[in-house]
Structures are given as structure tokens and as C-alpha cells.
Protein backbone atom coordinates (compact mmCIF):
# COMPACT_ATOMS: atom_id res chain seq x y z
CA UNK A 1 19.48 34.93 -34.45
CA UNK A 2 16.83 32.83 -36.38
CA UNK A 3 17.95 29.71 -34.49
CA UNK A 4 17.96 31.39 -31.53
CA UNK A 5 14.20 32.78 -32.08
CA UNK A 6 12.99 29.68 -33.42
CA UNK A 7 14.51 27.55 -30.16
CA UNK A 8 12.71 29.70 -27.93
CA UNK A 9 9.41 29.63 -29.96
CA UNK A 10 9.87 25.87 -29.77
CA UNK A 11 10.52 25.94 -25.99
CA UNK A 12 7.55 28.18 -25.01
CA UNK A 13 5.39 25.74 -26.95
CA UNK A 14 6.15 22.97 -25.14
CA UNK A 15 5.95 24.72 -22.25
CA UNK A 16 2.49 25.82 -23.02
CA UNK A 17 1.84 22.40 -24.12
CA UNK A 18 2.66 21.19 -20.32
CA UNK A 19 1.46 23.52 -18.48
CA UNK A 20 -2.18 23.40 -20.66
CA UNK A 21 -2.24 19.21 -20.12
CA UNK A 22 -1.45 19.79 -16.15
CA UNK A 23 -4.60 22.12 -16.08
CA UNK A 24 -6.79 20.03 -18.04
CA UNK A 25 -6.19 17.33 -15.64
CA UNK A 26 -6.57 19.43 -12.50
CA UNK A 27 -9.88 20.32 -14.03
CA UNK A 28 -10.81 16.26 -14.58
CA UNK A 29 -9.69 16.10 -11.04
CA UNK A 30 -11.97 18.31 -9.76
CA UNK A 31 -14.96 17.25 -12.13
CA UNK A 32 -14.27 13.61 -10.63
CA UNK A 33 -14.30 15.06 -6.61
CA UNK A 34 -17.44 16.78 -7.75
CA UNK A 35 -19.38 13.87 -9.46
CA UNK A 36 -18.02 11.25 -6.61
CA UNK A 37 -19.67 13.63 -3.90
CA UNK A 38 -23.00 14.52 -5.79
CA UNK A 39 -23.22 10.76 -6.06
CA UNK A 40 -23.67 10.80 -1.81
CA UNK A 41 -25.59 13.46 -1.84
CA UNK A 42 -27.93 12.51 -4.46
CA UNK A 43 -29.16 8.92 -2.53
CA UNK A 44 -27.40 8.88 0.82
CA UNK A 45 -28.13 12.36 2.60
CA UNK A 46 -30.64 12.40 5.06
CA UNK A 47 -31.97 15.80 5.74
CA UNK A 48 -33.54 15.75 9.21
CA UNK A 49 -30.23 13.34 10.62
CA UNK A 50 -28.21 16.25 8.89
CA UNK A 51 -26.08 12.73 7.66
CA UNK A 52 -25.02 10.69 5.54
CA UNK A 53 -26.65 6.96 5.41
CA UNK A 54 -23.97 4.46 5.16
CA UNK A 55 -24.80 1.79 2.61
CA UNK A 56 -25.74 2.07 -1.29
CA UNK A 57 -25.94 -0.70 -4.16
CA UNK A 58 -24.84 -0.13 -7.06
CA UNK A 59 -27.74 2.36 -8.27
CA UNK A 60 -27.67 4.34 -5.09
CA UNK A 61 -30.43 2.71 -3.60
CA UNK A 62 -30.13 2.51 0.14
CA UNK A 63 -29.39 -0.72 1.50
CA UNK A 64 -29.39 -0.15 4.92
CA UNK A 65 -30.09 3.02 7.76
CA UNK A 66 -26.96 2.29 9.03
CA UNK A 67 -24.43 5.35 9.86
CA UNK A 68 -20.79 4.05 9.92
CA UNK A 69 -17.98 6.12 11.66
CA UNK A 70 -15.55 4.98 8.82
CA UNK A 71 -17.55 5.86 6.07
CA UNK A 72 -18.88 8.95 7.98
CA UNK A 73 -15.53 10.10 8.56
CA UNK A 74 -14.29 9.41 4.78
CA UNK A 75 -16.93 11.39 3.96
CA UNK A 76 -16.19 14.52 6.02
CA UNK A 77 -12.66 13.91 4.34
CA UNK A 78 -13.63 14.52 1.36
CA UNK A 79 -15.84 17.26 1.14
CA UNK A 80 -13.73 19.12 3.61
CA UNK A 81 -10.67 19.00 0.81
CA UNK A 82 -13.41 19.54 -1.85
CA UNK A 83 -14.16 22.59 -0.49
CA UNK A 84 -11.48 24.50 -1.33
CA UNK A 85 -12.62 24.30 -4.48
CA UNK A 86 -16.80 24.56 -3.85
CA UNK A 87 -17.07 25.96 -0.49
CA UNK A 88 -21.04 24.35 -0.44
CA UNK A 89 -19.50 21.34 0.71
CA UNK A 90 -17.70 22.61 4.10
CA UNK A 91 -21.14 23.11 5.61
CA UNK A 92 -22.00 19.07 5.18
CA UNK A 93 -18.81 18.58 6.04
CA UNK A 94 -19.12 20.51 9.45
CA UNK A 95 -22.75 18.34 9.67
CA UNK A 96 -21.77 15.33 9.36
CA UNK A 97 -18.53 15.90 11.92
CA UNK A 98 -21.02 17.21 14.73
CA UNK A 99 -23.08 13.77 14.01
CA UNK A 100 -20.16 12.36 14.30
CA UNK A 101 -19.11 13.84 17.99
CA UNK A 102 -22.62 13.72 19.34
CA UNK A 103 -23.66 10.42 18.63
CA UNK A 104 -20.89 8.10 17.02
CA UNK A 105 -18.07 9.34 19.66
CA UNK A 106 -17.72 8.17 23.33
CA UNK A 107 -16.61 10.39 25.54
CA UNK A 108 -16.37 8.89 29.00
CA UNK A 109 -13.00 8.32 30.15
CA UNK A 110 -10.71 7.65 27.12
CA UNK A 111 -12.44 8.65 23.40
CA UNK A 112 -12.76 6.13 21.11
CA UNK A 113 -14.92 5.96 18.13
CA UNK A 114 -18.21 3.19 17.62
CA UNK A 115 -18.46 1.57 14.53
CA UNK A 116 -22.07 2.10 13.39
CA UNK A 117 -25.37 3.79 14.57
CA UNK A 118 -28.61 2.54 13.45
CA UNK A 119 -32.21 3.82 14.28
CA UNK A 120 -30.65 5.90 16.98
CA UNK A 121 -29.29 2.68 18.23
CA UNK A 122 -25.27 1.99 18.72
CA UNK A 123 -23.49 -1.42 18.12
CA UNK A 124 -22.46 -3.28 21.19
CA UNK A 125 -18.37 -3.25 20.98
CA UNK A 126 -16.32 -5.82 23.30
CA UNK A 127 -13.29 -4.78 21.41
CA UNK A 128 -12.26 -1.90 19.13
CA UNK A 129 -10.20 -2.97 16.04
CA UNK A 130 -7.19 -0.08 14.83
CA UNK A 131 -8.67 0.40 11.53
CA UNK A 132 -12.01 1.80 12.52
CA UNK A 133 -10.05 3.75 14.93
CA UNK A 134 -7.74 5.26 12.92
CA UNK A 135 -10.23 6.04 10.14
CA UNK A 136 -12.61 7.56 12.52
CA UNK A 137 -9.96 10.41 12.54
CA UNK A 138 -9.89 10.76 9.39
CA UNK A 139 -12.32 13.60 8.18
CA UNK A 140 -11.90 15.30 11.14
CA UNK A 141 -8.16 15.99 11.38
CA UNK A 142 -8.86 17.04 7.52
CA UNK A 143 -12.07 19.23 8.76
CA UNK A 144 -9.50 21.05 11.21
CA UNK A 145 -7.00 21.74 8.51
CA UNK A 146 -9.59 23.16 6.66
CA UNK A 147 -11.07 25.22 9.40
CA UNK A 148 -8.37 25.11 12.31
CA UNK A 149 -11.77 24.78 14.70
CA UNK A 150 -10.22 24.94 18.32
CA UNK A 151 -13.30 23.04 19.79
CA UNK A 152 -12.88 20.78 17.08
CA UNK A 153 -8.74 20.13 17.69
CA UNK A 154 -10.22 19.27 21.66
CA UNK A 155 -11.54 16.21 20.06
CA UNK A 156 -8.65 15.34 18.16
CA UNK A 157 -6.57 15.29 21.07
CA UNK A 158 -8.77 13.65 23.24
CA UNK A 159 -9.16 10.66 20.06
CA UNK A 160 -5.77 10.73 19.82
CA UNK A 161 -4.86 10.34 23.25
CA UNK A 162 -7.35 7.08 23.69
CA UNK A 163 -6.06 5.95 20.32
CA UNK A 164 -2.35 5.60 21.59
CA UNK A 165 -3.37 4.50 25.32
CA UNK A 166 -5.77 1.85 24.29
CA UNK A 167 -3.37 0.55 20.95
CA UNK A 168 0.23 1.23 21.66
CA UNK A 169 2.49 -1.57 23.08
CA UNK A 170 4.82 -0.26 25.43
CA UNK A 171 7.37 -3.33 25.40
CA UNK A 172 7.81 -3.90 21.37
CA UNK A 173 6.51 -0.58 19.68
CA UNK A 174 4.30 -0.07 17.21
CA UNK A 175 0.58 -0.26 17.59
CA UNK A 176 -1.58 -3.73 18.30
CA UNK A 177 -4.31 -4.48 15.94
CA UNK A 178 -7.17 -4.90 18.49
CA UNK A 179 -8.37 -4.05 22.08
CA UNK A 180 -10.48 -5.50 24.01
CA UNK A 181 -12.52 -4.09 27.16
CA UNK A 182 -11.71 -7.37 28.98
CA UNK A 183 -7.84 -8.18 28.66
CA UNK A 184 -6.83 -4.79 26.44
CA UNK A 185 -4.32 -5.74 23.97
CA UNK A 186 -5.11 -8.58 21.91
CA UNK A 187 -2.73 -11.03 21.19
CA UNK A 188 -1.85 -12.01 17.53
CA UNK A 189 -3.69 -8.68 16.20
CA UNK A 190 -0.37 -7.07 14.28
CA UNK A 191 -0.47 -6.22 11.17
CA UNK A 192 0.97 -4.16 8.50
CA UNK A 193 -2.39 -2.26 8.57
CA UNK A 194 -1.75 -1.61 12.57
CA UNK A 195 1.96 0.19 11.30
CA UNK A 196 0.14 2.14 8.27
CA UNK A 197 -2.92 2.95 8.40
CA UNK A 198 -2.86 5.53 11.79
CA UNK A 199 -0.07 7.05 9.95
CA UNK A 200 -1.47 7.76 6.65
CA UNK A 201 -5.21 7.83 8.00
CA UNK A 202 -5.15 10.83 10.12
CA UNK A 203 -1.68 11.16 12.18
CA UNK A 204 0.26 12.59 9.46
CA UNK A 205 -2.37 14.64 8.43
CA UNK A 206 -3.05 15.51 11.64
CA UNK A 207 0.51 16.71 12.38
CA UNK A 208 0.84 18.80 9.65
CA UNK A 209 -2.62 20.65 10.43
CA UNK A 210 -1.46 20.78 14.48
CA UNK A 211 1.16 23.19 13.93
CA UNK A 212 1.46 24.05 17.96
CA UNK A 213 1.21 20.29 19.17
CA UNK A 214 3.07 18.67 16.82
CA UNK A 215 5.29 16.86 19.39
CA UNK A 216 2.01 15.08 20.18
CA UNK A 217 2.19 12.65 16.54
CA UNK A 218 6.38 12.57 15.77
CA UNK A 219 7.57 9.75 18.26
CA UNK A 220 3.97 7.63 17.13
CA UNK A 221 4.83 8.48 13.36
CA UNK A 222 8.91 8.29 13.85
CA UNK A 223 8.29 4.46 15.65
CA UNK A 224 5.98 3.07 13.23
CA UNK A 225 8.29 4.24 10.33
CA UNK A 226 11.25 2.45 11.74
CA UNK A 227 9.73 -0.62 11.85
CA UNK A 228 7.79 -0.80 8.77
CA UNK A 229 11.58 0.51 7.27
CA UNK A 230 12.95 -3.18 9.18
CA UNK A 231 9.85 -5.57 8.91
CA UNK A 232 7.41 -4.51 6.45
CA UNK A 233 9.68 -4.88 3.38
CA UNK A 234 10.35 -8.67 2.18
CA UNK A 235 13.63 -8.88 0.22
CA UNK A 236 13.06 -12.54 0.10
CA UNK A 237 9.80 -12.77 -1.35
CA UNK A 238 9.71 -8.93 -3.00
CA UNK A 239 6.94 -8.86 -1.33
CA UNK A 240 5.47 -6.44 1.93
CA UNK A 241 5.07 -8.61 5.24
CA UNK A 242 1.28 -8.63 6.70
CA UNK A 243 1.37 -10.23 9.63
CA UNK A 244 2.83 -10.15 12.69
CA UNK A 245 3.36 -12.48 16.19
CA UNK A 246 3.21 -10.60 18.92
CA UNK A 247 7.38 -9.37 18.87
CA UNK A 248 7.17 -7.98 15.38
CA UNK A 249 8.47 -11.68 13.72
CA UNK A 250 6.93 -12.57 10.78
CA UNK A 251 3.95 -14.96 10.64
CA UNK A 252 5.01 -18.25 9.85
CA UNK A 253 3.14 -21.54 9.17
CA UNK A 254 4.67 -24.99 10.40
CA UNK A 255 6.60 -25.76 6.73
CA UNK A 256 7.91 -22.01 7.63
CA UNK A 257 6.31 -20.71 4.55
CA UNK A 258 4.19 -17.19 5.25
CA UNK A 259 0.64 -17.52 6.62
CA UNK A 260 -1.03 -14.63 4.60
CA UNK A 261 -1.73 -13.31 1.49
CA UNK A 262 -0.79 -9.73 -0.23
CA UNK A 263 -1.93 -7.50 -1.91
CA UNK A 264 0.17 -5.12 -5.10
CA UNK A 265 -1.80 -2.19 -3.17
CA UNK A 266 -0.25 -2.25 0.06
CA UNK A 267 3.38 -2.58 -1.81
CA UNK A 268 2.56 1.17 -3.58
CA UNK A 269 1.31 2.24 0.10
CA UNK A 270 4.35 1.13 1.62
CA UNK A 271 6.37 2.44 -0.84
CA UNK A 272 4.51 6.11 -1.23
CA UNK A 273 4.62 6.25 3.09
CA UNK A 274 8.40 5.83 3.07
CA UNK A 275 8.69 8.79 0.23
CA UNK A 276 6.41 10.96 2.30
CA UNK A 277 9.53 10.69 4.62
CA UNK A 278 11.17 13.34 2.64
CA UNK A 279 8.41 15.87 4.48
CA UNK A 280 8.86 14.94 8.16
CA UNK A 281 11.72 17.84 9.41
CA UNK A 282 11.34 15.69 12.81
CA UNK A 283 13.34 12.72 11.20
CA UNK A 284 17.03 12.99 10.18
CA UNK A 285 18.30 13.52 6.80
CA UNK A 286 19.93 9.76 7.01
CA UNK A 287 16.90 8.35 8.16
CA UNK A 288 15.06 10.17 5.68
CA UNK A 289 17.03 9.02 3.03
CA UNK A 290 17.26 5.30 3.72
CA UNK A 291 13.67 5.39 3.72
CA UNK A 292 13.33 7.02 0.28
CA UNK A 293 15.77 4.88 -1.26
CA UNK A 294 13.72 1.64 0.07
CA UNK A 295 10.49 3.31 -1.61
CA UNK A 296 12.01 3.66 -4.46
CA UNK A 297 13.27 0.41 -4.25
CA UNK A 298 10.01 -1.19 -3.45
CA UNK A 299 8.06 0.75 -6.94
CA UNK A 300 10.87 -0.84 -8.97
CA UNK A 301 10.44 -4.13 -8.01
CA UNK A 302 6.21 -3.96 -8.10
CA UNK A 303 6.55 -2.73 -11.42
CA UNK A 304 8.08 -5.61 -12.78
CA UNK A 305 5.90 -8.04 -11.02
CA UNK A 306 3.47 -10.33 -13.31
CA UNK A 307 0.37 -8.70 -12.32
CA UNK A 308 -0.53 -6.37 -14.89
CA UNK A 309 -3.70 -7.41 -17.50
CA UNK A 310 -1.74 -8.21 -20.45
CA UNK A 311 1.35 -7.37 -19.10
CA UNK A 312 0.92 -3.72 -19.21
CA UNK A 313 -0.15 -0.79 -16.47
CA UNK A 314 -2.50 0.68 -19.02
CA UNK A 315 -4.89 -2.19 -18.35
CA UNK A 316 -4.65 -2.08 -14.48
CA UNK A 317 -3.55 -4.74 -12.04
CA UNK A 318 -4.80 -7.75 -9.89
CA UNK A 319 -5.93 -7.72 -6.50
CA UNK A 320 -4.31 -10.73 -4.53
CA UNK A 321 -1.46 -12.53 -4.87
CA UNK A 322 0.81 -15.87 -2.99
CA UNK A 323 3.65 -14.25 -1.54
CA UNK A 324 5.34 -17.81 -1.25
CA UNK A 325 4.97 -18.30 -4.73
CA UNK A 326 4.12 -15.07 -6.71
CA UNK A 327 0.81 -16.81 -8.36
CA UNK A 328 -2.49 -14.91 -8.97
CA UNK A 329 -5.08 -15.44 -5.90
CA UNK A 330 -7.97 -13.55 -7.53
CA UNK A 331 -7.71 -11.42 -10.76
CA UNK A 332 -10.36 -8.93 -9.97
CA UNK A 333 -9.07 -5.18 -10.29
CA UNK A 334 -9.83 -3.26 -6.90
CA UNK A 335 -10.32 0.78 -6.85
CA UNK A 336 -8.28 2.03 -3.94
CA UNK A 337 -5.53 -0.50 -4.83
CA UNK A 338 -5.23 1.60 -8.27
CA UNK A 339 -5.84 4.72 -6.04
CA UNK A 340 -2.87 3.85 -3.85
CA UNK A 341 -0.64 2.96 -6.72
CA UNK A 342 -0.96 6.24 -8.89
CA UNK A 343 -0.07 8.08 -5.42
CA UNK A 344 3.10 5.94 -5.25
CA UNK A 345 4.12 6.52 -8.60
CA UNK A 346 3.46 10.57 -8.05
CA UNK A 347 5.51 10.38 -5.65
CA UNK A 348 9.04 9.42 -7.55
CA UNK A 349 9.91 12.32 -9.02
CA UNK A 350 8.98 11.82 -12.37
CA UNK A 351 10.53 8.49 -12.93
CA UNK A 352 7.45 6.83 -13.48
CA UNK A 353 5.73 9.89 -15.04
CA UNK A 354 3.99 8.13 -18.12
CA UNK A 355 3.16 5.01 -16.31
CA UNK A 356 1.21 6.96 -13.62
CA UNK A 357 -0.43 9.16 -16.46
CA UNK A 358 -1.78 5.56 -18.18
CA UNK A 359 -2.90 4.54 -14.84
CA UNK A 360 -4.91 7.60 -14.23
CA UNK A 361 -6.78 6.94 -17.41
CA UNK A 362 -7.77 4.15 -16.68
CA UNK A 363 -8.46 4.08 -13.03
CA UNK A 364 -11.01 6.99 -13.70
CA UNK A 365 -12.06 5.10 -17.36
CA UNK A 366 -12.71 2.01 -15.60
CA UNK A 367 -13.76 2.59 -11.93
CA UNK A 368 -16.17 5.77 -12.54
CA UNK A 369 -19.46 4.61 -13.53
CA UNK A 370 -20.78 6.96 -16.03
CA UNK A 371 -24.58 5.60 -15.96
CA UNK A 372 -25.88 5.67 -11.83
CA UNK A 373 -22.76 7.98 -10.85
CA UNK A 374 -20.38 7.02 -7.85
CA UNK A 375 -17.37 4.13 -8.24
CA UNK A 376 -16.75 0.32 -8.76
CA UNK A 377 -15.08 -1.31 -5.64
CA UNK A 378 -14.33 -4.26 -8.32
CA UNK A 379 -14.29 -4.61 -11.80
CA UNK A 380 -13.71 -8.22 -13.66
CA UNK A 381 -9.92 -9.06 -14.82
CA UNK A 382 -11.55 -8.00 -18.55
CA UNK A 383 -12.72 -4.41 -17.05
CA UNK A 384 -16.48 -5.39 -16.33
CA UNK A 385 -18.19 -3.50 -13.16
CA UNK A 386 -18.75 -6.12 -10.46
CA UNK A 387 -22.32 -4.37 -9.30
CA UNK A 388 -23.03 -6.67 -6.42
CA UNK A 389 -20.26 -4.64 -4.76
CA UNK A 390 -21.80 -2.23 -2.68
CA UNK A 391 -20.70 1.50 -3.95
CA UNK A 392 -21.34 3.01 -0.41
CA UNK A 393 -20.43 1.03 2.31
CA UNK A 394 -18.33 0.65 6.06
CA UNK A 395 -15.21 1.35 4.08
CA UNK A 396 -16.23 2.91 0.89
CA UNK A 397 -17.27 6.48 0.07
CA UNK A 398 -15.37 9.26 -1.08
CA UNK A 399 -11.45 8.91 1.05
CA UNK A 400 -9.26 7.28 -1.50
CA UNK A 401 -10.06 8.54 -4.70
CA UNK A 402 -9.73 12.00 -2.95
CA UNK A 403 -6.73 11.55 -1.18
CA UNK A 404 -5.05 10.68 -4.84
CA UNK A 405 -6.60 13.91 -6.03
CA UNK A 406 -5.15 16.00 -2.86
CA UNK A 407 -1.33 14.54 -3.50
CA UNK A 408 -1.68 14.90 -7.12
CA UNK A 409 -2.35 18.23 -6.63
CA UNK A 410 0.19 18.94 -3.67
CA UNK A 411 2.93 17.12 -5.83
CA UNK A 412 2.28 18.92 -9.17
């Protein structure tokens, strides 16, 4: 009976013991959401634009009255999740999104989305690249989850719709990299980005939120996924493939060796998009499971790479590496690469469960800067903040680190 008692005693402890370390890090979570959007709305909002301004230095000067649609967007994104947990930040969220619509959106036949606005001014576009497309989704398929805004979904579908007019190719699948006004698709545009980043940017998002239209994201989503599951993986190199000729065949250089670089990043992305499979009822359970099993696959294989500071996750990993040949191309540490990463690892259920819990030290250790708020794009291969980086900029502001908080949380 003593044994018995004592087992049990033991048990609740260390259940106790979990569940009080899974709270204390939900609460760093949400102190880090908090401090990364004070940091925007400390130097960047502009009261009578109802916006945010685009570009910061490292203090949180502004560098620029430039209004990006990516950043924008990123930044609806995150105070839209954010406020489930301080509802203050849905109003700037709904702000910013009408700035968005009225002034960063055009509406005339097919939607698409300009890249900047300055002085009431908007950039001259002969093309539209996929990445500032996709992203300009972004916040505002997560505003409508939030809110489920009707007039709000009418935009969505009408971005959506010009997204997969102006981008998708008909003959090979998939999605081209560019358009332009003149001759549309743009030849030698592919990427791995083109396959991802409309899937994990809004569509999937956007799909989950869109609970009567859903048909309108699954063969998009479904297509993409099929060939990322044949191309985008490398078993030759162990490395992800980046770019693409026009029929989905590998870039290539004359001595047949591959004509890009990569990036440990876009591995963990690859690898935590194939295990968000598990989630899409639309796909079959084979497919489903051929695609979790190359995930998987994929994390084992990064983790044994030589990229890690002194060999070990704790200390973070390098940004850019020779696919031919495996060598170092730049030794910096990058934040949304780490970001990316820790999602990845969240995602194999438990496996990597320490590793990801040393990672998340130090991504928010290193990349958080404790002195002028806000994060490091960069920091030095010995941890020291690269502050020539811009901390607000086309591409930075509050998305990544807050998407790692949202699956963290959705996958505890």
C-alpha cells in the first residue's frame, strides 16, 4: 500500500512538474508576442494614417515613410492571433487591414496586392512577384479567423482568385514565381518559395478559417504538396531543391552541378509543411502518410548536418550552405530560419522534444534584444546582434516569431 501511495505521489509530481514548465512557457510566449508588438507600436504607428510605417533601424528609429503590403500584412497577422490573448490589439489589427484594402489593394479586374505606398504615392509594378502576393494574404486570412468578417472573406476570395489566375500554370502545375503585365507568366521564375510559401502564407490558413468554401484552397494546396513531396526533397545532396526550369527539372549549371544555394531553414519548412499533412481530411490517409514519413525523414537528416555552432543546437545554426558540397556559405545565424526550425521540430511528436526546448532558449536569448525592444534579423556566428540589419522592414515585423508561438501553442 506504501509503494502504491508513494508511486502515485511520485507520478502526480511529475505531472505537476510538466504541466507547471508548459505554463511557464506559454506565459514567456505570450510576454514575447507582447514585447515584439509594443516594439511597432512604440516607433512605427502613425496615428492620423491609422498604420503602421514600414521601416525601423535597429533603435526603432524610422528609416523610411514607406508602408509595405508584406510587412503590413505580417503585422495584421500578428496582432490578430495576439488578440486572443489582449483583445487591444484586434482594433489595430482591423486598422491596419482597412489601410490595407483602401489603398495598398487593386481592385480593378483581378485583385492583386502593391508592394509599397509612400507619401500617398504607390510603386509602379510591371510585374508582381508570388512572395509579395502570397504574404499580402497573410494577416488578413488570420484577421478573418479571428473575426469571420463576411465583407472581409469578399476580399479574400477576390485575392485569391487573382492570385491563382495570374500565378498558376495550367500545363505543369504548381505556381510560377513571377507575372508580368506584358507576357504573364515569367519564364525561369520557379522556385521552392513559389510551391511553399502560398501554402503556408495564407492558403492553409485560409482553408481552415473558410469553413463553407473550402473546396476553393484543396486542389491549389493538394498540387503543390505533390510536387514539393517529388521535387523539393534531394536524396542526392540531403538537401531541398530551390530552383526550378520551367517543367519542374531541377536547375542545373553546364558541369551539371546545382545552380543555387540553400538554406537549413527551408529544410525545417519543408519538413514541418509535409507534417502539417496529417491535418488536411481532403488528402488520403496514404498520401498523408508518405508525406509524414518524408518530413520526418527530412528533420533526421538536417539534424545531423555540420551546421550547428560548435556542433550543438543549443548554440543555433548557420544561414547558407553549398548544396554541391555541404560547405558553409555564410555563418551568420538568421531569426526566422531558427523560427522555422523549432516549428519543425514541434511538429514530430516529441522525438525531438529537448532539442526544440534548447532551441527555444536560445532563439528568444539570442534574437530578442533586451535594450531598444523588437528582434535581430542576424546575429554573428559568436551570437553578436548584427544592428545594421533593419528590425522593421519589407519582410520583417512580427509573422514568424508569431506563427512559432501559434503552433507551439496549437501542438501543446
Amino acid at each position: 500500500m506504501k509503494i502504491k501511495l508513494l508511486a502515485i505521489l511520485i507520478t502526480t509530481s511529475l505531472l505537476f512538474q510538466c504541466t507547471n514548465k508548459k505554463e511557464t512557457r506559454q506565459i514567456i510566449h505570450q510576454e514575447k508576442m507582447e514585447t515584439l508588438v509594443n516594439f511597432f507600436d512604440r516607433n512605427a504607428w502613425d496615428q492620423q494614417l491609422s498604420t503602421y510605417f514600414s521601416e525601423l533601424d535597429n533603435q526603432g528609429k524610422l528609416v523610411s515613410d514607406k508602408i509595405f503590403t508584406v510587412a503590413s500584412s505580417r503585422l495584421i497577422y500578428g496582432l490578430s492571433y495576439a488578440s486572443q490573448f489582449s483583445p487591444e490589439h484586434l482594433d489595430r489589427a482591423k486598422s491596419v487591414a482597412d489601410f490595407q484594402i483602401e489603398k495598398l489593394i487593386q481592385k480593378e479586374n483581378e485583385y492583386y496586392s502593391h508592394s509599397y505606398i509612400t507619401n500617398d504615392s504607390i510603386e509602379s509594378q510591371s510585374k508582381l512577384d508570388v512572395w509579395q502576393q502570397a504574404y499580402g494574404l497573410c494577416g488578413l486570412s488570420e484577421l478573418y479567423r479571428q473575426t469571420k468578417d463576411p465583407h472581409l472573406l469578399h476580399t479574400l476570395h477576390k485575392l485569391h482568385q487573382g492570385f491563382i489566375t495570374r500565378f498558376h500554370d495550367q500545363k505543369a502545375g504548381g505556381l510560377w514565381g513571377e507575372y508580368s503585365f506584358d507576357t504573364n507568366s515569367v519564364s525561369g521564375s520557379k522556385s521552392l518559395q513559389s510551391l511553399m510559401y502560398p501554402l503556408t502564407a495564407y492558403m492553409i490558413n485560409l482553408w481552415m478559417a473558410d469553413q463553407e468554401n473550402k473546396e476553393l484552397y484543396e486542389n491549389q494546396i493538394s498540387e503543390n504538396l505533390a510536387l514539393l513531396y517529388q521535387i523539393g526533397w534531394n536524396d542526392s545532396t540531403n538537401w531541398v531543391n530551390v530552383q526550378f526550369n520551367d517543367d519542374w527539372s531541377i536547375k542545373r549549371k553546364n558541369d551539371g552541378f546545382l545552380n543555387f544555394t540553400v538554406t537549413p531553414g527551408h529544410n525545417f519548412q519543408l519538413a514541418a509543411l509535409l507534417l502539417r499533412s496529417k491535418d488536411f481530411t481532403f488528402l488520403p490517409d496514404t498520401t498523408k502518410e508518405k508525406y509524414q514519413k518524408l518530413g520526418k525523414k527530412i528533420i533526421d537528416i538536417t539534424l545531423q548536418k555540420d551546421i550547428f555552432h560548435h556542433n550543438n543546437i543549443q548554440y543555433g545554426f548557420y544561414s547558407e550552405v553549398n548544396p554541391n558540397t555541404s560547405l558553409i556559405l555564410d555563418d551568420r545565424k538568421t531569426w526566422w530560419q531558427h523560427a522555422e526550425a523549432i516549428i519543425a521540430l514541434s511538429l514530430y511528436e516529441g522525438k525531438y522534444e529537448k532539442e526544440q526546448q534548447l532551441l527555444e532558449e536560445y532563439f528568444f536569448n539570442t534574437f530578442t534584444d533586451k535594450k531598444y525592444g523588437g528582434e535581430y534579423f542576424y546575429v554573428t556566428k559568436e551570437d553578436q546582434p548584427i544592428t545594421s540589419e533593419l528590425k522593421g522592414s519589407i519582410g520583417k515585423s512580427t509573422y514568424h516569431t508569431i506563427e512559432l508561438i501559434r503552433i507551439l501553442n496549437e501542438n501543446k
